[in-house]
C-alpha atoms as a PDB file:
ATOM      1  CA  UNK A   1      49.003  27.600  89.569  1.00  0.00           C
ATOM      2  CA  UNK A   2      50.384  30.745  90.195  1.00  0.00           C
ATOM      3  CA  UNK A   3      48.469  33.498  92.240  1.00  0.00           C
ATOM      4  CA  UNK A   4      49.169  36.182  89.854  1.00  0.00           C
ATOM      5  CA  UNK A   5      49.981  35.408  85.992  1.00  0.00           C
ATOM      6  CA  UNK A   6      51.434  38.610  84.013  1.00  0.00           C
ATOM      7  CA  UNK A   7      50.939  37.475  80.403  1.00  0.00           C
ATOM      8  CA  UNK A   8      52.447  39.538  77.375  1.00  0.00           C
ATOM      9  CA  UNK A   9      50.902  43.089  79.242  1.00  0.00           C
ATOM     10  CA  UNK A  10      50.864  46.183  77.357  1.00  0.00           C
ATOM     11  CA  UNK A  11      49.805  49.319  77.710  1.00  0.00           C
ATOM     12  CA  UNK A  12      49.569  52.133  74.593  1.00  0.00           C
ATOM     13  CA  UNK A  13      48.157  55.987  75.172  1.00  0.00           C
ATOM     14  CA  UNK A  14      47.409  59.003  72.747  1.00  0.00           C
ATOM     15  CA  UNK A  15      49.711  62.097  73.605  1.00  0.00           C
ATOM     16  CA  UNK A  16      49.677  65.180  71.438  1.00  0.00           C
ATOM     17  CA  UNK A  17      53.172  64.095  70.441  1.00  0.00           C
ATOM     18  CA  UNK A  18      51.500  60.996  69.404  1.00  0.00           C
ATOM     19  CA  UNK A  19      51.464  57.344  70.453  1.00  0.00           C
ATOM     20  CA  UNK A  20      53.560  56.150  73.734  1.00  0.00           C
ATOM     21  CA  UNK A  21      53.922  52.956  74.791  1.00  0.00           C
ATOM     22  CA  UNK A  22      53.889  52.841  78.624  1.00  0.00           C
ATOM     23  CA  UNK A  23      54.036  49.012  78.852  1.00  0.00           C
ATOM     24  CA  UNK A  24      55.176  46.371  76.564  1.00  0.00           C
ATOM     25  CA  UNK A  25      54.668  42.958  76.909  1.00  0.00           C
ATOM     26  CA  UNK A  26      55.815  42.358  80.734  1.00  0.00           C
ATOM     27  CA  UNK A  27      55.395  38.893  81.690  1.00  0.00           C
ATOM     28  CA  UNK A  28      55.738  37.002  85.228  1.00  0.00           C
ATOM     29  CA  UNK A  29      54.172  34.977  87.499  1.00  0.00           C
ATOM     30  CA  UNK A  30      53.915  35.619  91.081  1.00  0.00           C
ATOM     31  CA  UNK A  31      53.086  32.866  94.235  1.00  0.00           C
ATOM     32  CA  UNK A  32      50.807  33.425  96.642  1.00  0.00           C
ATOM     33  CA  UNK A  33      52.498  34.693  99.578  1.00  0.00           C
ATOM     34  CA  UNK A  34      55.663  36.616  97.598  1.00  0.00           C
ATOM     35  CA  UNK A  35      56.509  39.745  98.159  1.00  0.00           C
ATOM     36  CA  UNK A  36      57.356  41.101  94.848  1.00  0.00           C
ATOM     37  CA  UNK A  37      59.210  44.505  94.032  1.00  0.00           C
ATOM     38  CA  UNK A  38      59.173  45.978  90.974  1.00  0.00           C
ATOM     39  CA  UNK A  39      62.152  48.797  90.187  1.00  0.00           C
ATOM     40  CA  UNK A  40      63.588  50.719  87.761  1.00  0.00           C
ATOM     41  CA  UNK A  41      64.251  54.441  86.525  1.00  0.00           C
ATOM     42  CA  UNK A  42      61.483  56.760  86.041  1.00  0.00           C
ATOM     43  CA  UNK A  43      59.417  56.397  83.211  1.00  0.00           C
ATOM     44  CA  UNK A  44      59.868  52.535  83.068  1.00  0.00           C
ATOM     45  CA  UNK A  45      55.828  51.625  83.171  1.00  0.00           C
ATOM     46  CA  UNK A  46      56.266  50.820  87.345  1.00  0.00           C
ATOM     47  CA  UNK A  47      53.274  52.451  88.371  1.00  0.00           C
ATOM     48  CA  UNK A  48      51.162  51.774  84.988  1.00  0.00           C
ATOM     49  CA  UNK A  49      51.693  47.991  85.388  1.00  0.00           C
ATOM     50  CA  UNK A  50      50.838  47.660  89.072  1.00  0.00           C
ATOM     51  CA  UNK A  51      47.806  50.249  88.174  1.00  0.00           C
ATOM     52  CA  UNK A  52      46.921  47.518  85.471  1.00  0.00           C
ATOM     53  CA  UNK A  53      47.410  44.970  87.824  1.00  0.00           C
ATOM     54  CA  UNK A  54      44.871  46.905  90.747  1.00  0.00           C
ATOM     55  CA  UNK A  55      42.533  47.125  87.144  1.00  0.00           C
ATOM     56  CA  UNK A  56      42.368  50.886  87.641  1.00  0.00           C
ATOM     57  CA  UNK A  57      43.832  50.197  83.924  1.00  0.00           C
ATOM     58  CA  UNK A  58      42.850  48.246  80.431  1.00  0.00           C
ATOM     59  CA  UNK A  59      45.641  46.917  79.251  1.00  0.00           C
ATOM     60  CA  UNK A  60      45.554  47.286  75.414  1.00  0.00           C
ATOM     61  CA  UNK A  61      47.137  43.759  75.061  1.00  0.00           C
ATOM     62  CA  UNK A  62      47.694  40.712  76.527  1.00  0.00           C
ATOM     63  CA  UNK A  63      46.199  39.911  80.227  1.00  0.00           C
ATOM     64  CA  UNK A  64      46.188  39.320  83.909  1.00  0.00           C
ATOM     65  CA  UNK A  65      44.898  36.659  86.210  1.00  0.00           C
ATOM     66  CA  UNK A  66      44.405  36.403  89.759  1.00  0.00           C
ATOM     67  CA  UNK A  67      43.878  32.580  90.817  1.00  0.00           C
ATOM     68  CA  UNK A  68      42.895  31.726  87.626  1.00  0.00           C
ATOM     69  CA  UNK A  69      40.807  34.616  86.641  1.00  0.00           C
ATOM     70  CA  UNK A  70      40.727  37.353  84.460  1.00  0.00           C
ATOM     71  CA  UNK A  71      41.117  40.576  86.069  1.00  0.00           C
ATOM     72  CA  UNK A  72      38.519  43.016  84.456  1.00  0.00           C
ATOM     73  CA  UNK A  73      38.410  45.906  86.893  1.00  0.00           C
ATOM     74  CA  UNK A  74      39.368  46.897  90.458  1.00  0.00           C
ATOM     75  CA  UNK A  75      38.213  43.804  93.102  1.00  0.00           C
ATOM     76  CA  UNK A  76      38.192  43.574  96.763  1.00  0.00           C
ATOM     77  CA  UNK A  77      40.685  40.775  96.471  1.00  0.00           C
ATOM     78  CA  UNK A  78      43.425  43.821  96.154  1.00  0.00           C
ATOM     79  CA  UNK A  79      43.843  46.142  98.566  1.00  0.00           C
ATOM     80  CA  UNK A  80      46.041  49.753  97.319  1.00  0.00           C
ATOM     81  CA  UNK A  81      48.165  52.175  99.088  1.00  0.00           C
ATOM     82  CA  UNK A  82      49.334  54.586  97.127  1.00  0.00           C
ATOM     83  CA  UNK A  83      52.471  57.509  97.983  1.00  0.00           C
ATOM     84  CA  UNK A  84      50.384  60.523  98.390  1.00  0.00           C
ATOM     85  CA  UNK A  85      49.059  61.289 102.212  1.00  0.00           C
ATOM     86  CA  UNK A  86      46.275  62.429 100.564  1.00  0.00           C
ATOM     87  CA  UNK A  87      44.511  58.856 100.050  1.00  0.00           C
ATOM     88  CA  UNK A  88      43.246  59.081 103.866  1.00  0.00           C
ATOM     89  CA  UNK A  89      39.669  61.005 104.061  1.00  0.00           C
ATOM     90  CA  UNK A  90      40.499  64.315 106.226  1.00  0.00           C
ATOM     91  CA  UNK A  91      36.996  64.216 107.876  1.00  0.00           C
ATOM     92  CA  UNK A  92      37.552  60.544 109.134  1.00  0.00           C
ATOM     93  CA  UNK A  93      39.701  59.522 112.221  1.00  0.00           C
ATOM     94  CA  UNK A  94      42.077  56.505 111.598  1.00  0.00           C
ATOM     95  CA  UNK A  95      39.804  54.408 112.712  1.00  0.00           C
ATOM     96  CA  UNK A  96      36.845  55.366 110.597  1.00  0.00           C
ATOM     97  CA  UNK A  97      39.354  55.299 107.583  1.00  0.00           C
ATOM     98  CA  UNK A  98      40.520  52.099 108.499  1.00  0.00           C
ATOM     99  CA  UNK A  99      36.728  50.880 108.415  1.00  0.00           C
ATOM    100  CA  UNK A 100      35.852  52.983 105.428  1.00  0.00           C
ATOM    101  CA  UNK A 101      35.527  49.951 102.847  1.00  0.00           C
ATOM    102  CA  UNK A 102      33.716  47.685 105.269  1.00  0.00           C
ATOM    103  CA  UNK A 103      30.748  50.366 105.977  1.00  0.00           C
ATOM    104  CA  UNK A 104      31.270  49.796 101.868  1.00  0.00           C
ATOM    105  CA  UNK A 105      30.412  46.342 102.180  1.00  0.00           C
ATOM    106  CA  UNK A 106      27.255  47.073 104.428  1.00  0.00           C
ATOM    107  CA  UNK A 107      29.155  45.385 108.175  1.00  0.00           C
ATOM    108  CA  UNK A 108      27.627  46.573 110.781  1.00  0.00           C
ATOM    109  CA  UNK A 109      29.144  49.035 112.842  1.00  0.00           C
ATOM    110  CA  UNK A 110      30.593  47.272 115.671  1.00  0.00           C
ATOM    111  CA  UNK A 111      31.569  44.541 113.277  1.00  0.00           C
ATOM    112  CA  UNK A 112      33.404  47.442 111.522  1.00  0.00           C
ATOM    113  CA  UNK A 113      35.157  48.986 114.321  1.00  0.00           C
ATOM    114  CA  UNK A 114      36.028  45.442 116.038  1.00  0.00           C
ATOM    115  CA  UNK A 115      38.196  45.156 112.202  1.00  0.00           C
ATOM    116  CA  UNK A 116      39.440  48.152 112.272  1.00  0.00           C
ATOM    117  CA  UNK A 117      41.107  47.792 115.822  1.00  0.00           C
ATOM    118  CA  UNK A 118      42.736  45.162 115.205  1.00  0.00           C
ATOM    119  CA  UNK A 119      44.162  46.260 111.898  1.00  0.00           C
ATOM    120  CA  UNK A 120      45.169  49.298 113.614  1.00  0.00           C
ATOM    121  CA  UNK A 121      46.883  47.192 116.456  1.00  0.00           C
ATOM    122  CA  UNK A 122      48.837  45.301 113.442  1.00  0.00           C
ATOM    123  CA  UNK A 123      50.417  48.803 112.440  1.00  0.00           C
ATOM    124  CA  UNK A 124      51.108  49.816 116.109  1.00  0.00           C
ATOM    125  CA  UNK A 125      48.811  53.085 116.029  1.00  0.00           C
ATOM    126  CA  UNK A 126      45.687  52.131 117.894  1.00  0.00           C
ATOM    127  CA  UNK A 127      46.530  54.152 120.864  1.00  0.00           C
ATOM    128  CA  UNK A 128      45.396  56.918 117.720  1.00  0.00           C
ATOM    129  CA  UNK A 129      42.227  55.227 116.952  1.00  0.00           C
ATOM    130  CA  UNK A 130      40.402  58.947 117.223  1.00  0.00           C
ATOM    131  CA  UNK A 131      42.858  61.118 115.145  1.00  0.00           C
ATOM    132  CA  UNK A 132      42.167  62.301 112.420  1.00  0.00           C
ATOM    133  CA  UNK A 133      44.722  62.741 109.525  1.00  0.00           C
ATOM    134  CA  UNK A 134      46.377  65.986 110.438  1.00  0.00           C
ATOM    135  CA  UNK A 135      47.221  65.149 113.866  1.00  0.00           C
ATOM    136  CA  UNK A 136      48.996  61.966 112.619  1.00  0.00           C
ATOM    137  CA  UNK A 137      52.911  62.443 111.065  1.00  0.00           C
ATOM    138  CA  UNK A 138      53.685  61.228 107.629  1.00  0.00           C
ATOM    139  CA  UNK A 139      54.488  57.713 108.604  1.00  0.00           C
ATOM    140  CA  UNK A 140      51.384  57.345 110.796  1.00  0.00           C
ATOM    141  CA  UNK A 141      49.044  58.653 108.025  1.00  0.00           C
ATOM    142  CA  UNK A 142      50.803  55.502 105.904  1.00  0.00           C
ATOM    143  CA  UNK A 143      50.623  53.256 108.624  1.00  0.00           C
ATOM    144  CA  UNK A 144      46.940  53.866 108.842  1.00  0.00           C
ATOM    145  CA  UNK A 145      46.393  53.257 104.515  1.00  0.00           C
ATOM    146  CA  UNK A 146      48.119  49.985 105.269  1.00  0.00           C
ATOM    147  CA  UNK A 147      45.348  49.377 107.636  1.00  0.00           C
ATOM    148  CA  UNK A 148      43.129  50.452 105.726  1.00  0.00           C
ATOM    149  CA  UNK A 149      44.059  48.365 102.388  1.00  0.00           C
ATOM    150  CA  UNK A 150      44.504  45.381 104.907  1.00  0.00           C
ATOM    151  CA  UNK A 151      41.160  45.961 106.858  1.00  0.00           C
ATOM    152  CA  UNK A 152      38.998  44.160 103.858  1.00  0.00           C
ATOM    153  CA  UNK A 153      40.956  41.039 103.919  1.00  0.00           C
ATOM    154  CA  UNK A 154      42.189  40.920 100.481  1.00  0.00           C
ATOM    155  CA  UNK A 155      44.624  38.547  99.497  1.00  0.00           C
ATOM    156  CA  UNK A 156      46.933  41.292  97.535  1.00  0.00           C
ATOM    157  CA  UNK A 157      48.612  44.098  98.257  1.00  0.00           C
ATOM    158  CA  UNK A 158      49.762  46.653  96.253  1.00  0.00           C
ATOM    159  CA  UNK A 159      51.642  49.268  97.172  1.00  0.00           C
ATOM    160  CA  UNK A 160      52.864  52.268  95.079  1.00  0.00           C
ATOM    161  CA  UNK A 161      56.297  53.899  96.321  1.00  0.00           C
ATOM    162  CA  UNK A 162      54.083  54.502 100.106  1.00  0.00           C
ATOM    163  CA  UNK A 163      57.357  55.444 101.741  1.00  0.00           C
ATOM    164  CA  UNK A 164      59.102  57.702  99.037  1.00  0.00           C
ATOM    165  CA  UNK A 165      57.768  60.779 100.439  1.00  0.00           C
ATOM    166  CA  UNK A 166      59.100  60.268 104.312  1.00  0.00           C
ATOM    167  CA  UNK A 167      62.443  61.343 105.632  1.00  0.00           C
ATOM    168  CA  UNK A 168      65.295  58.719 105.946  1.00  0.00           C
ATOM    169  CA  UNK A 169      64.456  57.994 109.595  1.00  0.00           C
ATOM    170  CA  UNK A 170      61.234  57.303 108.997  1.00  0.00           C
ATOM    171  CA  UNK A 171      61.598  55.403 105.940  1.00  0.00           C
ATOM    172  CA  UNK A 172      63.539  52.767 107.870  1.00  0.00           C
ATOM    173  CA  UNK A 173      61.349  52.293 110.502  1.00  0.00           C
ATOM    174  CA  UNK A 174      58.064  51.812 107.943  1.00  0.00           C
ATOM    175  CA  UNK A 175      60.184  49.021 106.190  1.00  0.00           C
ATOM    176  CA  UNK A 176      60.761  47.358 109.365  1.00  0.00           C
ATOM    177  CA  UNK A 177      57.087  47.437 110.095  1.00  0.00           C
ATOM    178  CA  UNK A 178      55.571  46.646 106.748  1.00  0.00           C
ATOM    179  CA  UNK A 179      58.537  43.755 107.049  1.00  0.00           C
ATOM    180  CA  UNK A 180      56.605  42.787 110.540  1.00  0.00           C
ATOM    181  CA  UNK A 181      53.102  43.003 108.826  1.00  0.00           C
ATOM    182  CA  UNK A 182      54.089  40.862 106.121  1.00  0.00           C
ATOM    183  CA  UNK A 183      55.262  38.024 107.948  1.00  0.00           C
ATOM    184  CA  UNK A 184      51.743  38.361 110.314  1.00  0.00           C
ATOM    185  CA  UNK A 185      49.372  38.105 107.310  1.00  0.00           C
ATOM    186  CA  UNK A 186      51.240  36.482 104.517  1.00  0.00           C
ATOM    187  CA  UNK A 187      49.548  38.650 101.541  1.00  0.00           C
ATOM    188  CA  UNK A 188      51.044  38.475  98.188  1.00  0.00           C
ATOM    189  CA  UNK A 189      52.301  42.018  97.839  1.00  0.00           C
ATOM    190  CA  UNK A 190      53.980  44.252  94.630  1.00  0.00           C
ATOM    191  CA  UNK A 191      55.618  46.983  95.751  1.00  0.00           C
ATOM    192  CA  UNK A 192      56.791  49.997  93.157  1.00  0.00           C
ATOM    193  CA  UNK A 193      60.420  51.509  94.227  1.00  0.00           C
ATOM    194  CA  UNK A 194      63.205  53.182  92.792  1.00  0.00           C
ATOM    195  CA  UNK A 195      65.018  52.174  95.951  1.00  0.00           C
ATOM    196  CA  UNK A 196      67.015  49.179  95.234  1.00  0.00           C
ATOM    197  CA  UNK A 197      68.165  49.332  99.216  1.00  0.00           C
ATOM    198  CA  UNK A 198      64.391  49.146 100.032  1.00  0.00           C
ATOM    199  CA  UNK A 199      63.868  46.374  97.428  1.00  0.00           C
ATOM    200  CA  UNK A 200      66.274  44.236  98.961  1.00  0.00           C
ATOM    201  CA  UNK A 201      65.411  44.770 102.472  1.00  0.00           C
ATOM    202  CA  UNK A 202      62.085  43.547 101.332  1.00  0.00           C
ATOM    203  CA  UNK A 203      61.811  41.122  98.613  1.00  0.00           C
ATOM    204  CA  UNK A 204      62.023  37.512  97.958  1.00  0.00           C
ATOM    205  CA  UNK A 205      62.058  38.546  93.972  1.00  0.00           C
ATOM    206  CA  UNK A 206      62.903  41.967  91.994  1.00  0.00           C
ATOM    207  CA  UNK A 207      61.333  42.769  89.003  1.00  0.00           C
ATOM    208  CA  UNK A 208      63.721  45.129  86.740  1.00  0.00           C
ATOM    209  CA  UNK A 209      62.187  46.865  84.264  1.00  0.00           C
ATOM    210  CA  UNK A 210      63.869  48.857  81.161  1.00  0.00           C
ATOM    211  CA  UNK A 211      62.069  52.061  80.092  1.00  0.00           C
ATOM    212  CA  UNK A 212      60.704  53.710  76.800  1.00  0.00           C
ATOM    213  CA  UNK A 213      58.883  51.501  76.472  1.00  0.00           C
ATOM    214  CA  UNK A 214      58.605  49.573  79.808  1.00  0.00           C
ATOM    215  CA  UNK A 215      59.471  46.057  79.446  1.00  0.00           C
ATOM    216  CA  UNK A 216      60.659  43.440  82.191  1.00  0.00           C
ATOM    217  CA  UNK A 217      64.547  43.476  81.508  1.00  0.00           C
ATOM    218  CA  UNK A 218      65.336  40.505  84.323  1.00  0.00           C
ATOM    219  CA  UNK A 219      63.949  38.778  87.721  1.00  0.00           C
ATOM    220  CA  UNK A 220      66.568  38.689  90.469  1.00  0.00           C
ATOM    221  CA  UNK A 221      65.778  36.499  93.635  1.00  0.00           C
ATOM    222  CA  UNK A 222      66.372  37.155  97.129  1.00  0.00           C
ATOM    223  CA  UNK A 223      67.065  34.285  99.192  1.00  0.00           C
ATOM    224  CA  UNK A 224      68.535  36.347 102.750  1.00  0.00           C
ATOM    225  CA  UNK A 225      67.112  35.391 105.642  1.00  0.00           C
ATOM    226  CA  UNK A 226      64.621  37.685 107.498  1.00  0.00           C
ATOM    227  CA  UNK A 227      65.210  40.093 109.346  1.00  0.00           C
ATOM    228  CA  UNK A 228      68.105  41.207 107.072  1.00  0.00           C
ATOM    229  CA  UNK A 229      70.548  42.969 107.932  1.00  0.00           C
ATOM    230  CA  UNK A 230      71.593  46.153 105.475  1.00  0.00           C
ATOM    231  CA  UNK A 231      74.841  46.642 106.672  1.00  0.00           C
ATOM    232  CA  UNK A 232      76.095  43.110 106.068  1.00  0.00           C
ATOM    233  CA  UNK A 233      78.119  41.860 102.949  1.00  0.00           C
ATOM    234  CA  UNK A 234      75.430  39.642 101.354  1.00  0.00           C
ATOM    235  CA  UNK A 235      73.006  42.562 101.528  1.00  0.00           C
ATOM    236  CA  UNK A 236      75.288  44.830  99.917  1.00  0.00           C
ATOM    237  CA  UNK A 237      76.368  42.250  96.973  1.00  0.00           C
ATOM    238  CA  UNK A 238      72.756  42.362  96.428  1.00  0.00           C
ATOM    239  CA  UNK A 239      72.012  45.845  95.616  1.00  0.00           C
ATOM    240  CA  UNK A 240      74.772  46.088  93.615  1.00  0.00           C
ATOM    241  CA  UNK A 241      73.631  43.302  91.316  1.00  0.00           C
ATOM    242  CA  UNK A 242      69.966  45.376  91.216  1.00  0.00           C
ATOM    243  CA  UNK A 243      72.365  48.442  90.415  1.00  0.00           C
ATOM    244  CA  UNK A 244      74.380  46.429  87.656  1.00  0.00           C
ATOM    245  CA  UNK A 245      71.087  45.417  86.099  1.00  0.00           C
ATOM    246  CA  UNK A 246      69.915  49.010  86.114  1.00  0.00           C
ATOM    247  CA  UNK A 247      72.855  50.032  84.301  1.00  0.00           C
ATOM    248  CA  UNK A 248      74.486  52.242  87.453  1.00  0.00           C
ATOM    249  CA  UNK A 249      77.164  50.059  88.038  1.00  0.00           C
ATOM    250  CA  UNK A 250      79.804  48.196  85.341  1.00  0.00           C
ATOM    251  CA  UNK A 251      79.476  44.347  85.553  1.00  0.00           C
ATOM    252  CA  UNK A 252      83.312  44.656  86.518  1.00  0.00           C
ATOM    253  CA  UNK A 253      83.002  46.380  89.645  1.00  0.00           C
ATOM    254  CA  UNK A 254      79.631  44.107  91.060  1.00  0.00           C
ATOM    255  CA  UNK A 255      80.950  40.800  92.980  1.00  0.00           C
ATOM    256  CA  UNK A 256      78.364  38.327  92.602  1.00  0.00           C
ATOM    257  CA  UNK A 257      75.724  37.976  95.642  1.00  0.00           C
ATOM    258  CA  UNK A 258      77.145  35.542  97.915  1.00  0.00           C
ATOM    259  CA  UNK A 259      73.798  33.178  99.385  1.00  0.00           C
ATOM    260  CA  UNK A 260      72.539  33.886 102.944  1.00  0.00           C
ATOM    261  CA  UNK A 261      73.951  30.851 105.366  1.00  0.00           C
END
């Protein structure tokens, strides 16, 4: 069984121009332990399906399962991290934010803190345990929501564009990190990105989607080893495949992706 099942998803909303379809029956399976991007152009539902998927939304068809079941609502078997900086509490220091969703669950404090540590250790920032947000740069501030989401244990991760809003530089180094992480827990994790560069660095499958209305236009596999390397040819053959099927490149001038060794 698959650990997530996407089955025949929509998603319909009342504008005052009327009825838009944000979603329209996407349908995929993901196994536990994938890490799963989902691109495409703006407007193509990314964000809407993973927020259906988190069950911040009702789909108004079809349906999603997690091991089996239903999902009906948010659960602490996914853990978010959204783009905005603004997810972290201000008044908190990392490590209180980190621990924010186990005082939730009623863990005792030292219980909490022991957790929190160690998540913190994972991202590399627990030298900053007793920052708070505003002493912390962009990248730390995401480093600690990946803590955070991971703190709880949950065995998904979803993850809305966290690194669009960091400079180049930065941006690297989080994808080398979040690379790390993922290889040290082994969550199942979606990822929203318009960055096909980032999707490849990351993946072992890409979800391309098609917009107005969003629908799953293709699946494209990546079987590179790990670490990859973005400078070499089989990297490169495979973003311009992702940029072929997201109609910024002619089929003419995309070689086919040559497999890793």
């Amino acid at each position: 069984m698959p650990h997530i099942e996407v089955r025949d998803v929509s998603l319909a909303y009342d504008t005052p121009a009327g009825r838009v379809v944000g979603v329209e029956r996407a349908s995929f399976d993901i196994e536990q332990s994938q890490f799963l991007c989902l691109v495409g152009p703006s407007g193509c539902g990314k964000t809407t399906l993973l927020n259906i998927i988190a069950g911040f939304l009702t789909p108004t068809g079809g349906e999603i399962r997690i091991d089996g079941k239903p999902v009906t609502g948010h659960g602490q078997d996914r853990g978010v991290v959204f783009q905005d900086f603004a997810q972290l509490f201000p008044w908190r220091t990392a490590l209180g934010n980190v621990a924010f969703g186990l005082e939730m669950k009623g863990i005792s404090k030292a219980e909490r803190d022991e957790i929190a540590l160690k998540q913190l250790k994972l991202v590399k920032l627990e030298k900053f345990a007793q920052s708070y947000p505003h002493h912390l740069s962009g990248g730390m501030q995401q480093r600690v929501a990946i803590a955070r989401a991971l703190a709880y244990n949950p065995a998904v991760l979803l993850m809305d564009e966290p690194f669009a809003a960091l400079d180049a530089l930065t941006r690297d180094a989080m994808q080398q990190l979040l690379a790390e992480v993922w290889r040290e827990t082994r969550k199942t994790v979606i990822y929203v990105t318009h960055n096909v560069a980032e999707a490849v660095y990351l993946a072992d499958r890409v979800i391309v989607m098609s917009p107005h209305p969003g629908t799953v236009k293709t699946e494209v596999a990546i079987p590179l080893k790990r670490p990859r390397d973005p400078l070499s040819v089989e990297f490169l053959d495979y973003q311009k495949l992702l940029l072929r099927h997201l109609g910024q490149e002619t089929p003419q001038e995309t070689p086919q992706p040559t497999p890793a060794a």
